[in-house]
PDB file of N, CA and C in Angstrom:
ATOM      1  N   UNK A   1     101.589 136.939  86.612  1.00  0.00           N
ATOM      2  CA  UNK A   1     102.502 135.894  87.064  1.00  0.00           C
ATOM      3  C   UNK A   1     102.820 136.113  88.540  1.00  0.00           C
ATOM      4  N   UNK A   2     103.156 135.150  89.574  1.00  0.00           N
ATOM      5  CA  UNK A   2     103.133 135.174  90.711  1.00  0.00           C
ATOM      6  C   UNK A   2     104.375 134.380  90.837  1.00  0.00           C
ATOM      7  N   UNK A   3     105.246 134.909  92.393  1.00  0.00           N
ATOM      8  CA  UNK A   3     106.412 134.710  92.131  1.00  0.00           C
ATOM      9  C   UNK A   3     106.074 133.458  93.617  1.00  0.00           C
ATOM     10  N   UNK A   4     106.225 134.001  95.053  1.00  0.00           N
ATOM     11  CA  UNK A   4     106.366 133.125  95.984  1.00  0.00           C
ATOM     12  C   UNK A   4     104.823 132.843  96.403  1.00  0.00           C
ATOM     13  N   UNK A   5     104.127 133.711  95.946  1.00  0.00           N
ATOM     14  CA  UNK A   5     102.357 133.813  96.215  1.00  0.00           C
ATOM     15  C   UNK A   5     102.251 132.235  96.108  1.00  0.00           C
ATOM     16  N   UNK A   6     102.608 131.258  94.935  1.00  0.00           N
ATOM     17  CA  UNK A   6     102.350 129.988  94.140  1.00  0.00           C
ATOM     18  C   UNK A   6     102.408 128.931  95.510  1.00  0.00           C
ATOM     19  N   UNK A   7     103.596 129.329  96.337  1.00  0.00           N
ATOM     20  CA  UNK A   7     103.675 128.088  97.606  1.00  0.00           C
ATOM     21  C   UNK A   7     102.541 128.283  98.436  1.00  0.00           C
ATOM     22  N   UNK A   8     102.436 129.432  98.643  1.00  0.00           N
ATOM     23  CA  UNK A   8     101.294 129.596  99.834  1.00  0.00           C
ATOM     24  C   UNK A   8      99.692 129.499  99.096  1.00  0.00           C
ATOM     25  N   UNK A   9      99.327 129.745  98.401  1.00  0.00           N
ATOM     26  CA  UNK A   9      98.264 129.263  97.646  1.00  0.00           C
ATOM     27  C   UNK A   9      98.135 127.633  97.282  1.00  0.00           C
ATOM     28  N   UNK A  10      99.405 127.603  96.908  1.00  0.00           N
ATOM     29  CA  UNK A  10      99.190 125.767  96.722  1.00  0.00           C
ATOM     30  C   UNK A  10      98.785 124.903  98.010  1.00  0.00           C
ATOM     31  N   UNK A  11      99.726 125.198  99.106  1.00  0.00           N
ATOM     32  CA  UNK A  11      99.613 125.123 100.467  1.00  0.00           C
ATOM     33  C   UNK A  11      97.807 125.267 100.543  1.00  0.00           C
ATOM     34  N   UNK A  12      97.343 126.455 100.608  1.00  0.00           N
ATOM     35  CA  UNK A  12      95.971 126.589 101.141  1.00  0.00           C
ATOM     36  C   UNK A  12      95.142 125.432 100.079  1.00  0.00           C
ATOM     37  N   UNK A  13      95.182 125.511  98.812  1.00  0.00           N
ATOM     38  CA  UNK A  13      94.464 124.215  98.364  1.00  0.00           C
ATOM     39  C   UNK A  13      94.565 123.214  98.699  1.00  0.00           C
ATOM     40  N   UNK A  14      95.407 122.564  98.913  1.00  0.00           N
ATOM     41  CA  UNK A  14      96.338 121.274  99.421  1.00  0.00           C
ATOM     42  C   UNK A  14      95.081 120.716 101.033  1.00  0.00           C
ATOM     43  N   UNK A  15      95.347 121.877 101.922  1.00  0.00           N
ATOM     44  CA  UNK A  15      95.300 121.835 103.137  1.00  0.00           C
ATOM     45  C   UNK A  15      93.643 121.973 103.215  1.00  0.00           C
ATOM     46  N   UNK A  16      93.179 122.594 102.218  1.00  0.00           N
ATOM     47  CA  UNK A  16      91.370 122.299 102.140  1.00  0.00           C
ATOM     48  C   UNK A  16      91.049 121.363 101.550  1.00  0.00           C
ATOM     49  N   UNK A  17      91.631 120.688 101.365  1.00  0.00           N
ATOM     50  CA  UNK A  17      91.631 119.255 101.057  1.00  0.00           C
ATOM     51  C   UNK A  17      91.471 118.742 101.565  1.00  0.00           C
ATOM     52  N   UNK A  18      92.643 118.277 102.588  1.00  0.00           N
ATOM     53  CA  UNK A  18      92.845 117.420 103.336  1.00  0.00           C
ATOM     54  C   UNK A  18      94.153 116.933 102.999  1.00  0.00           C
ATOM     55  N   UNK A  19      94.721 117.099 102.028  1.00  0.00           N
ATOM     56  CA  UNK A  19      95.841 116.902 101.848  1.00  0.00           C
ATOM     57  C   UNK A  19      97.452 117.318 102.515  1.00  0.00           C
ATOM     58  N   UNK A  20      97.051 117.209 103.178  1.00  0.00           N
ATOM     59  CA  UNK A  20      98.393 117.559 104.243  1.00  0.00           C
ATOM     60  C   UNK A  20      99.697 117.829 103.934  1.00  0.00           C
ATOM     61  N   UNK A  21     100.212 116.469 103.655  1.00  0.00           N
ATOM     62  CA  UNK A  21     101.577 116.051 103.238  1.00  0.00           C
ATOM     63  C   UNK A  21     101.843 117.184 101.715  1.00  0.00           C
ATOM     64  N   UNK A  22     100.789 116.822 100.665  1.00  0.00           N
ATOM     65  CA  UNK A  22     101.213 118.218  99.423  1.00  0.00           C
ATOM     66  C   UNK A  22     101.466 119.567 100.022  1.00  0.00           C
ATOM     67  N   UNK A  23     100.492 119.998 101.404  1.00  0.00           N
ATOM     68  CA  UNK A  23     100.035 121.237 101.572  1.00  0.00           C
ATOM     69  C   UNK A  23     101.709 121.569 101.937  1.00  0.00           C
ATOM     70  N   UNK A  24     102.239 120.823 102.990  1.00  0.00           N
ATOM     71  CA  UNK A  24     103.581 121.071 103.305  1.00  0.00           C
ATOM     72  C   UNK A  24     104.691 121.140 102.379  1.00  0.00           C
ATOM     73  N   UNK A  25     104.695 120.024 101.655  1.00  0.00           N
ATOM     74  CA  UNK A  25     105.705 120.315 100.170  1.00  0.00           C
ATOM     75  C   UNK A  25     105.708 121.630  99.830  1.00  0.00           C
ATOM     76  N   UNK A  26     104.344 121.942  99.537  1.00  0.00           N
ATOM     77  CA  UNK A  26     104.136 122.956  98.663  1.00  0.00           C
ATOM     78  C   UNK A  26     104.793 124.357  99.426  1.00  0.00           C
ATOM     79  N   UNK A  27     104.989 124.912 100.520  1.00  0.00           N
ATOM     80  CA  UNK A  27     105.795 125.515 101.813  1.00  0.00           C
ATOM     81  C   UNK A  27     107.090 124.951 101.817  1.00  0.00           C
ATOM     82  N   UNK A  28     107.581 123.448 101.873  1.00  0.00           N
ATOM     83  CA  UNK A  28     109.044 123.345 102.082  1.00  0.00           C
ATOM     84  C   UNK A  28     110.081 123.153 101.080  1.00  0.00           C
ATOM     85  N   UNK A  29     109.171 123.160 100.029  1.00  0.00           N
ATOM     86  CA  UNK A  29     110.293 122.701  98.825  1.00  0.00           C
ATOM     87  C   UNK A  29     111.169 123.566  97.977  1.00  0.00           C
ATOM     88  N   UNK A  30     110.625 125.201  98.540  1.00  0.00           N
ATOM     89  CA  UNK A  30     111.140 126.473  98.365  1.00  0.00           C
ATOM     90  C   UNK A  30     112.326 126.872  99.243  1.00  0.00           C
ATOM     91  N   UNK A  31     112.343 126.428 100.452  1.00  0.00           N
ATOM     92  CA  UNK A  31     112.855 127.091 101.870  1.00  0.00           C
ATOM     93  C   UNK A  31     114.306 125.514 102.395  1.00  0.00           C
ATOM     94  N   UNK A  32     114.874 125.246 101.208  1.00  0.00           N
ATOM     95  CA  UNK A  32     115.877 124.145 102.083  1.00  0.00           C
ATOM     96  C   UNK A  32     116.740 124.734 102.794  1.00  0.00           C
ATOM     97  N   UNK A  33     116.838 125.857 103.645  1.00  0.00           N
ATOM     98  CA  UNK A  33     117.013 126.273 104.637  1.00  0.00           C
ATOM     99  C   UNK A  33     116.442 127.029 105.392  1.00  0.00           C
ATOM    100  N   UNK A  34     115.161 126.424 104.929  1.00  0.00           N
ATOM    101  CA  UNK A  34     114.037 126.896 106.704  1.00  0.00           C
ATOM    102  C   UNK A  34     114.214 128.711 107.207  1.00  0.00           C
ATOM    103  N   UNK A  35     114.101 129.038 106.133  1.00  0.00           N
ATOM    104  CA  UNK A  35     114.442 130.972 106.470  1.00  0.00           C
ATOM    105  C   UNK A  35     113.779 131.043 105.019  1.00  0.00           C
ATOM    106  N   UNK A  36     112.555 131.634 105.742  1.00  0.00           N
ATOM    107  CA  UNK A  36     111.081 132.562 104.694  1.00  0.00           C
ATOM    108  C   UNK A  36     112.144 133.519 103.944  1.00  0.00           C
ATOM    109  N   UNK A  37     112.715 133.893 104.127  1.00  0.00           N
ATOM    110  CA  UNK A  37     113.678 135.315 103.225  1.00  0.00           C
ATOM    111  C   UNK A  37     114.875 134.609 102.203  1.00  0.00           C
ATOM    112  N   UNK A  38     115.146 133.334 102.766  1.00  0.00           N
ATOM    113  CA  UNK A  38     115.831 132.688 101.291  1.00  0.00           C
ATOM    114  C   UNK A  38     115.175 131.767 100.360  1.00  0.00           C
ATOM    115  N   UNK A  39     114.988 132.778  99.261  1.00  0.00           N
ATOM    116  CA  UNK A  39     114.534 131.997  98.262  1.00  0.00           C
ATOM    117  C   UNK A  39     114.321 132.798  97.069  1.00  0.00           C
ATOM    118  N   UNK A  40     114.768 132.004  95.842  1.00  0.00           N
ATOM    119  CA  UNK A  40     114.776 132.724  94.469  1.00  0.00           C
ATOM    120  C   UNK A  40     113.671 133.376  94.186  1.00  0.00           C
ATOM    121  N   UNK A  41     112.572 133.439  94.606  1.00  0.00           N
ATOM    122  CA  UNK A  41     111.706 134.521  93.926  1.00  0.00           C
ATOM    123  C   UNK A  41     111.285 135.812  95.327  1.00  0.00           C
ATOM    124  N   UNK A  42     110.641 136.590  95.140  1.00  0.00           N
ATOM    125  CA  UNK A  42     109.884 137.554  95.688  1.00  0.00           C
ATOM    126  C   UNK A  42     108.382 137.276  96.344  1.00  0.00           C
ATOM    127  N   UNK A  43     108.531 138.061  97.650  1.00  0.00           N
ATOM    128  CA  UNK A  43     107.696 137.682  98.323  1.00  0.00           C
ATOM    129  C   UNK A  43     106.030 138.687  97.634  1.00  0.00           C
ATOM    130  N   UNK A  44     104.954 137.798  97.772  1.00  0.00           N
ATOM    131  CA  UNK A  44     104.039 138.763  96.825  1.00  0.00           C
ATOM    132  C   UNK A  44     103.066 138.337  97.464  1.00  0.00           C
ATOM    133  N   UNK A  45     102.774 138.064  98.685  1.00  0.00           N
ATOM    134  CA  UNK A  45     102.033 137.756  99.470  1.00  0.00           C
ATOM    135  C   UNK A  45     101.425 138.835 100.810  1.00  0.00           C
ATOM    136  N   UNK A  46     100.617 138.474 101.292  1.00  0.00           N
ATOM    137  CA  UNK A  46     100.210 139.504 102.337  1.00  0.00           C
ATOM    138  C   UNK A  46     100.973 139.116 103.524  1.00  0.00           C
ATOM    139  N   UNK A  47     101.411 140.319 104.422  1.00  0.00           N
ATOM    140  CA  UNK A  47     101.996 140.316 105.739  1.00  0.00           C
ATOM    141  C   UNK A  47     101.395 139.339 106.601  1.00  0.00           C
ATOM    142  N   UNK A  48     100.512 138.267 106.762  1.00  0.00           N
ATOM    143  CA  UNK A  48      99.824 137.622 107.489  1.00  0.00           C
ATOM    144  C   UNK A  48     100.127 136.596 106.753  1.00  0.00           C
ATOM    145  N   UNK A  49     100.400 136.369 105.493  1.00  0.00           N
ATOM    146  CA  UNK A  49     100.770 135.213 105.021  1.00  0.00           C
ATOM    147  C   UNK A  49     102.275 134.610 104.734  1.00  0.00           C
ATOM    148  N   UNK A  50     103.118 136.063 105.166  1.00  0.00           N
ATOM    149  CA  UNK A  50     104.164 135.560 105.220  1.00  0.00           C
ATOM    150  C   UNK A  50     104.369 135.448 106.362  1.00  0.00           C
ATOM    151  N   UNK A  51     103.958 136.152 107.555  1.00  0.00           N
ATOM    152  CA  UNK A  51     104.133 135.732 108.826  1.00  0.00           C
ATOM    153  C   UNK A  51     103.608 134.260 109.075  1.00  0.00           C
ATOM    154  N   UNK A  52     102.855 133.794 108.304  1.00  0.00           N
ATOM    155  CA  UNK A  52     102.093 132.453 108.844  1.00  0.00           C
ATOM    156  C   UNK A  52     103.390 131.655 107.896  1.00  0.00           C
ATOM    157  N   UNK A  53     104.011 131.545 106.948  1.00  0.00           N
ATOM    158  CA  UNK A  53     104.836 130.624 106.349  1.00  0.00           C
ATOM    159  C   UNK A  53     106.161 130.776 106.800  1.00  0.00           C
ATOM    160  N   UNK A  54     106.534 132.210 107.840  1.00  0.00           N
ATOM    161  CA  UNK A  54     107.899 132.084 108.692  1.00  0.00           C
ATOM    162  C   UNK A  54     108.103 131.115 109.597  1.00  0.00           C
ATOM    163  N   UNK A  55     106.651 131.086 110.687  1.00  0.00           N
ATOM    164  CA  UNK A  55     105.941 130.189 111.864  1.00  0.00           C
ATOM    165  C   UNK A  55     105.895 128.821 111.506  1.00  0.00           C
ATOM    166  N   UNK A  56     105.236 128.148 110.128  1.00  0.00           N
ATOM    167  CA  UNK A  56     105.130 126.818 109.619  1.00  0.00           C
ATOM    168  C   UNK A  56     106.916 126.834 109.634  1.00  0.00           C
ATOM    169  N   UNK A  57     107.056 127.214 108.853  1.00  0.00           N
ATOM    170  CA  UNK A  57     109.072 126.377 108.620  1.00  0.00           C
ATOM    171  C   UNK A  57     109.845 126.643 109.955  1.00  0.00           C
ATOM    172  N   UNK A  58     109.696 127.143 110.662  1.00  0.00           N
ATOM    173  CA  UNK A  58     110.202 127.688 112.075  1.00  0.00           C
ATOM    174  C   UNK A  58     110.049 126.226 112.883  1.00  0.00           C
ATOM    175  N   UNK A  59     108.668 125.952 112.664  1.00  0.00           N
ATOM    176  CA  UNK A  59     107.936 124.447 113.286  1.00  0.00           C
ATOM    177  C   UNK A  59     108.195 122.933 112.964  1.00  0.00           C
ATOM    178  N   UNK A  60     108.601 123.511 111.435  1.00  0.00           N
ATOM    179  CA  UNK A  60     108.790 121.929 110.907  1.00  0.00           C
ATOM    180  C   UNK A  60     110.144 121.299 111.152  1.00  0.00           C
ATOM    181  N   UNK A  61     110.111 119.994 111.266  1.00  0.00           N
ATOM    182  CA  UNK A  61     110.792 119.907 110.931  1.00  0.00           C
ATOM    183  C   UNK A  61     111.364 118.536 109.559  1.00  0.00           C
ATOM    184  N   UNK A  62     112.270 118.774 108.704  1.00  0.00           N
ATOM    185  CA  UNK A  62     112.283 118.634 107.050  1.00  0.00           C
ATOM    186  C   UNK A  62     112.860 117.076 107.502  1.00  0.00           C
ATOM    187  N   UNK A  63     111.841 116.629 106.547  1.00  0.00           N
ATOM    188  CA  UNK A  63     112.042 114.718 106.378  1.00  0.00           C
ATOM    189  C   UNK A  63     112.819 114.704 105.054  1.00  0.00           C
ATOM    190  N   UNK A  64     113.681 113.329 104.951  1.00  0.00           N
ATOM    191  CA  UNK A  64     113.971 112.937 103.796  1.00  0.00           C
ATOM    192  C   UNK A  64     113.405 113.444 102.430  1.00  0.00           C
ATOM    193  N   UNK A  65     112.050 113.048 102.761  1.00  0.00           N
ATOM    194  CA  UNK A  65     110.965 113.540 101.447  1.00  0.00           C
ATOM    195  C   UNK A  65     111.153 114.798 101.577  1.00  0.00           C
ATOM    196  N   UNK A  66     111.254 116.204 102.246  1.00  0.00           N
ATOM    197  CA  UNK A  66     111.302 117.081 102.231  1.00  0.00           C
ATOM    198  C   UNK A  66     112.430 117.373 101.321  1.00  0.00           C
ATOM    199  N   UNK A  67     113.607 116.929 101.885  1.00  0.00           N
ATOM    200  CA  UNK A  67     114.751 116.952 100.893  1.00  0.00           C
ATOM    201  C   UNK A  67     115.222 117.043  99.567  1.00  0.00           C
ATOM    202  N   UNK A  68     114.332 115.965  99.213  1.00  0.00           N
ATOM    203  CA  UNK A  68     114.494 115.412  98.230  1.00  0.00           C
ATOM    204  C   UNK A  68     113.785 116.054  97.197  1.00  0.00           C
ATOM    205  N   UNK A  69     112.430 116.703  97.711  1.00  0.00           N
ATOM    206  CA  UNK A  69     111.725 117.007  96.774  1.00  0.00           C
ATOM    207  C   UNK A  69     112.175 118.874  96.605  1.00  0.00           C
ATOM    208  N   UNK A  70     112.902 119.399  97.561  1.00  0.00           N
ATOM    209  CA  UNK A  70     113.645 120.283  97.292  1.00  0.00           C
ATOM    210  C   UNK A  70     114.874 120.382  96.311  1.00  0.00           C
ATOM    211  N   UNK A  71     115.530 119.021  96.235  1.00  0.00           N
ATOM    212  CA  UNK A  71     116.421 119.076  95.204  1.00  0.00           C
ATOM    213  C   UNK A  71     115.930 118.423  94.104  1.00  0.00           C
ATOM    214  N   UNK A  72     114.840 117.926  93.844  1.00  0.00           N
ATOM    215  CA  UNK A  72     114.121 117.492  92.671  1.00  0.00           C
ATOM    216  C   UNK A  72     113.942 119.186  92.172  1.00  0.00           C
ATOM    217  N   UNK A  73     113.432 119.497  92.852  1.00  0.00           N
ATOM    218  CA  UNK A  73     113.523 121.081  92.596  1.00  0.00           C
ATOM    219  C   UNK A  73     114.010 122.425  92.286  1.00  0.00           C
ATOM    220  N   UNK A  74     115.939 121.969  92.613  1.00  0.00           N
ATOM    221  CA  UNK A  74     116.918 122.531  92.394  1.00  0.00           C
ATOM    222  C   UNK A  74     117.293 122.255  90.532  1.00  0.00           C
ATOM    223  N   UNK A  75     116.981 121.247  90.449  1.00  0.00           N
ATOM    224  CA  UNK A  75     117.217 120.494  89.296  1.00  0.00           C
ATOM    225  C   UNK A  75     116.196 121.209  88.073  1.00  0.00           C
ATOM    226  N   UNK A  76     115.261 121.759  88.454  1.00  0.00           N
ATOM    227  CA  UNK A  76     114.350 122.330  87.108  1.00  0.00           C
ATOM    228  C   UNK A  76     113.512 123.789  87.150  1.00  0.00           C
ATOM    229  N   UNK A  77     113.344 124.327  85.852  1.00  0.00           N
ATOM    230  CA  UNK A  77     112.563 125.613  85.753  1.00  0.00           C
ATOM    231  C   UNK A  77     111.026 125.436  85.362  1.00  0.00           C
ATOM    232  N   UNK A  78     110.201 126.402  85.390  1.00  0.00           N
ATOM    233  CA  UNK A  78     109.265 126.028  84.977  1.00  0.00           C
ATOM    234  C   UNK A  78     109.240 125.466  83.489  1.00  0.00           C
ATOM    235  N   UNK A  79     110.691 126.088  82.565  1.00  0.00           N
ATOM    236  CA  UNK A  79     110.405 125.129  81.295  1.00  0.00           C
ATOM    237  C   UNK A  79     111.006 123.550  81.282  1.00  0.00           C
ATOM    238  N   UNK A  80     111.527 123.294  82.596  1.00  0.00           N
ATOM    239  CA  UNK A  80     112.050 121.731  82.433  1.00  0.00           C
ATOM    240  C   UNK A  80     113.385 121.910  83.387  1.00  0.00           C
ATOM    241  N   UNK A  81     114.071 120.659  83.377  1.00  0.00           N
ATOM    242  CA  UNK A  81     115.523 120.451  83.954  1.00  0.00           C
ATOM    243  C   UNK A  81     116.317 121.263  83.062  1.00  0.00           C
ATOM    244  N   UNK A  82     117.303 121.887  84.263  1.00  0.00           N
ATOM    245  CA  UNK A  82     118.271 122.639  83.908  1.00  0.00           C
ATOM    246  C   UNK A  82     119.467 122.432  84.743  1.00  0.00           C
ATOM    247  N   UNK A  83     120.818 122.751  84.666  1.00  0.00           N
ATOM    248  CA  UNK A  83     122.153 122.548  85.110  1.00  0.00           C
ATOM    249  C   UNK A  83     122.047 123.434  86.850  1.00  0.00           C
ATOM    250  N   UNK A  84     121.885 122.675  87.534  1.00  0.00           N
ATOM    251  CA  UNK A  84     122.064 123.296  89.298  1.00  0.00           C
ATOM    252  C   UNK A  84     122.477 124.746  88.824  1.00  0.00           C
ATOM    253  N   UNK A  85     123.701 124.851  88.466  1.00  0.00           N
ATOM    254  CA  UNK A  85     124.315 126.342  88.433  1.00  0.00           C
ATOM    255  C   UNK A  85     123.413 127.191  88.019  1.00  0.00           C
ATOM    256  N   UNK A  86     122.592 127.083  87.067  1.00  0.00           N
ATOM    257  CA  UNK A  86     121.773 128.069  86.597  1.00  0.00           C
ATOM    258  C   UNK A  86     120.639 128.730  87.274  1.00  0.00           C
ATOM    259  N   UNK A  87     120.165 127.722  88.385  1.00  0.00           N
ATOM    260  CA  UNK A  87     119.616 128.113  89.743  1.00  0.00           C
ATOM    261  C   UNK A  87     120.109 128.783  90.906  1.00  0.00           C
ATOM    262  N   UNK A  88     121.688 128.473  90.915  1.00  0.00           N
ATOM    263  CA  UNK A  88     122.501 129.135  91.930  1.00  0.00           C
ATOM    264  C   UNK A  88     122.816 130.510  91.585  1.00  0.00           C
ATOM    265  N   UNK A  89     123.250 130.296  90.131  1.00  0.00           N
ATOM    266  CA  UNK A  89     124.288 131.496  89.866  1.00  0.00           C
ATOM    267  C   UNK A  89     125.592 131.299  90.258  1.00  0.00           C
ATOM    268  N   UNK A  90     126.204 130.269  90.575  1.00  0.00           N
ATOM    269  CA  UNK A  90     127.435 130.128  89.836  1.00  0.00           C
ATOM    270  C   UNK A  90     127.954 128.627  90.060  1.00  0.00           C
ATOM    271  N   UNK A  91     129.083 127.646  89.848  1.00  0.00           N
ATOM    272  CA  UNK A  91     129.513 126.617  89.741  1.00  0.00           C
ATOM    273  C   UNK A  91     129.216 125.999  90.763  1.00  0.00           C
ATOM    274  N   UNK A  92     128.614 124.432  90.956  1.00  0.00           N
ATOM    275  CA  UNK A  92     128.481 124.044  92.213  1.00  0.00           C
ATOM    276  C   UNK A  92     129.271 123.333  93.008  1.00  0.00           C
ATOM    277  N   UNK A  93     130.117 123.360  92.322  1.00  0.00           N
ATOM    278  CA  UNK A  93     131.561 122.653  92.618  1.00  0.00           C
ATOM    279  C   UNK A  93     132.335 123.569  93.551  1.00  0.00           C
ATOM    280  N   UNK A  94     132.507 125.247  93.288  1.00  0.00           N
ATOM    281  CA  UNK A  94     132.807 126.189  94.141  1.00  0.00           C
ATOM    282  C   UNK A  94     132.486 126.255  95.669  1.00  0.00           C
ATOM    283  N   UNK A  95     131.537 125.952  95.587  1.00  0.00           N
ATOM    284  CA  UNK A  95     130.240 126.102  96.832  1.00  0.00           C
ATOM    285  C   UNK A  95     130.563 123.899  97.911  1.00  0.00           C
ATOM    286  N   UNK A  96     130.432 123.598  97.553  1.00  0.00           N
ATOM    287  CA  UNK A  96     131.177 122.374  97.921  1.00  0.00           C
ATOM    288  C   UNK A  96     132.089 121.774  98.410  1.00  0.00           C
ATOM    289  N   UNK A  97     132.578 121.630  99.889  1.00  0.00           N
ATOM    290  CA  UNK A  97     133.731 121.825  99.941  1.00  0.00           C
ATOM    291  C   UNK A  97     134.674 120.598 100.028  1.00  0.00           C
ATOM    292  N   UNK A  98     136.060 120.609  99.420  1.00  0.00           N
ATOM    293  CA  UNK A  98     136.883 120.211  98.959  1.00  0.00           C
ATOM    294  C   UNK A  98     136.683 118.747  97.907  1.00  0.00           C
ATOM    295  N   UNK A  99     135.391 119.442  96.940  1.00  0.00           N
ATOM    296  CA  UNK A  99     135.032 118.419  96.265  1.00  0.00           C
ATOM    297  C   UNK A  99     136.194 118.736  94.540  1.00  0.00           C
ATOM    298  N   UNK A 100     136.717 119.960  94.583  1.00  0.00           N
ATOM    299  CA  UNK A 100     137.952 119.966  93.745  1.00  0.00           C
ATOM    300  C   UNK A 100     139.254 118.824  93.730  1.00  0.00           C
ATOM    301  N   UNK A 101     139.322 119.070  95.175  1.00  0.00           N
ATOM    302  CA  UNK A 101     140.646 118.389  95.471  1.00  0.00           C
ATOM    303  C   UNK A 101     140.505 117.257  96.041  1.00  0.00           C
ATOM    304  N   UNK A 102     138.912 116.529  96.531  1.00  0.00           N
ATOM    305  CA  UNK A 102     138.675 115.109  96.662  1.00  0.00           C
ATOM    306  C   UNK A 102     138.823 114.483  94.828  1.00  0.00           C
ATOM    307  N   UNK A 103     138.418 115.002  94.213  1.00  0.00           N
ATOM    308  CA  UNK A 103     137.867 114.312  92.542  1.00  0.00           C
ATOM    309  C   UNK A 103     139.097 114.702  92.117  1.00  0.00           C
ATOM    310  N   UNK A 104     140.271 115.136  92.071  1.00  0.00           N
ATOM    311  CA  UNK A 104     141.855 114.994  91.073  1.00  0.00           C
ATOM    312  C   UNK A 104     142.403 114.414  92.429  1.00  0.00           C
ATOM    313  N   UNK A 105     142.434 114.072  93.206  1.00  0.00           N
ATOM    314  CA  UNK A 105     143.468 113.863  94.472  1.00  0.00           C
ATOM    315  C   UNK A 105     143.013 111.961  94.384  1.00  0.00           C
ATOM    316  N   UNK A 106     141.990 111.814  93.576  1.00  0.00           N
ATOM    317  CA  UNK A 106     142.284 110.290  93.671  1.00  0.00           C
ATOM    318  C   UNK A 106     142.459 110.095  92.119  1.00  0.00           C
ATOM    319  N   UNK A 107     143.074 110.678  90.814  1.00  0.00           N
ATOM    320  CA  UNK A 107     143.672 110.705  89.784  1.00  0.00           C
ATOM    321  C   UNK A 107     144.987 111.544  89.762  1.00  0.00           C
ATOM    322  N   UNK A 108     145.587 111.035  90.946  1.00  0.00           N
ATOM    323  CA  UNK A 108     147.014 112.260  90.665  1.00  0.00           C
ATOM    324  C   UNK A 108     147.869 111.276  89.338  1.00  0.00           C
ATOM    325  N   UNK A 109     148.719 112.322  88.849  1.00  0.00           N
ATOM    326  CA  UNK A 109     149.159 111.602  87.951  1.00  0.00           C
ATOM    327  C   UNK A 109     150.209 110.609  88.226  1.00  0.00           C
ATOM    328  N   UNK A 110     151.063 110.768  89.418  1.00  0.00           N
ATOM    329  CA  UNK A 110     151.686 109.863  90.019  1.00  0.00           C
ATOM    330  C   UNK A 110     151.368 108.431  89.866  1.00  0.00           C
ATOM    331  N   UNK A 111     150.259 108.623  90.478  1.00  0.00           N
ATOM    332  CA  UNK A 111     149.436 106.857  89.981  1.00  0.00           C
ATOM    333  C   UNK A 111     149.050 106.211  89.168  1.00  0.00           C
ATOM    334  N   UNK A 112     149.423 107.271  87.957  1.00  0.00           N
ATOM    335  CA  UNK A 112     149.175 106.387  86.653  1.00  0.00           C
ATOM    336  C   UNK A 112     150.805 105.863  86.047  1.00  0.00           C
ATOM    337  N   UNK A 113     151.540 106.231  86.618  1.00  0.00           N
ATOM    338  CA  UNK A 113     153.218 105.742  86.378  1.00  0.00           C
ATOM    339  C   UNK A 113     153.463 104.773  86.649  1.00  0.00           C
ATOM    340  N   UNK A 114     153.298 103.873  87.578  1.00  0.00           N
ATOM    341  CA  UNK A 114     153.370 102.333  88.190  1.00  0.00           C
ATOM    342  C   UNK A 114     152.918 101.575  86.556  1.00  0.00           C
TER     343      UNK A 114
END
């Protein structure tokens, strides 16, 4: 089983292709913050190949589609969709800010008394 090896291999198929646009997915949809060292799995690749996927995300820069297909991504495991948190490791509501006190601050109970 291969942990971060999977982007950069997909990448090189992609890109002997001709397929461009996959080859890049396959590199940005790991990295939604553009830093080779954050990301849920382990690097299992050769020193030349992670130096070459620091340089690509260093360069790019992330389109909509990039985005998107990163949080299409946040959203599932290899056995299917699963709850954000379970990817984070902990509530995503925590991490969010003042999305506690935006979501009860327009149900205060005050306003249900009128």
């Amino acid at each position: 089983m291969t942990s971060m090896r999977y982007s950069i291999e997909g990448y090189n198929f992609a890109a002997e292709r001709g397929y461009n646009l996959l080859g890049r997915i396959c590199l940005t949809h790991s990295h939604p913050l553009q830093d080779v060292d954050a990301v849920f799995g382990n690097w299992d690749c050769s020193n030349e190949e992670y130096k070459f996927v620091k340089e690509y995300l260093g360069n790019v820069q992330y389109s909509a589609y990039d985005k998107l297909i990163q949080l299409c991504d946040a959203l599932a495991l290899p056995t299917g969709y699963c709850l954000m948190e379970k990817r984070i490791g902990k509530s995503i509501y925590s991490i969010l800010p003042n999305v506690i006190e935006n979501t009860f601050e327009l149900y205060n109970i005050e306003h249900f008394k009128n």
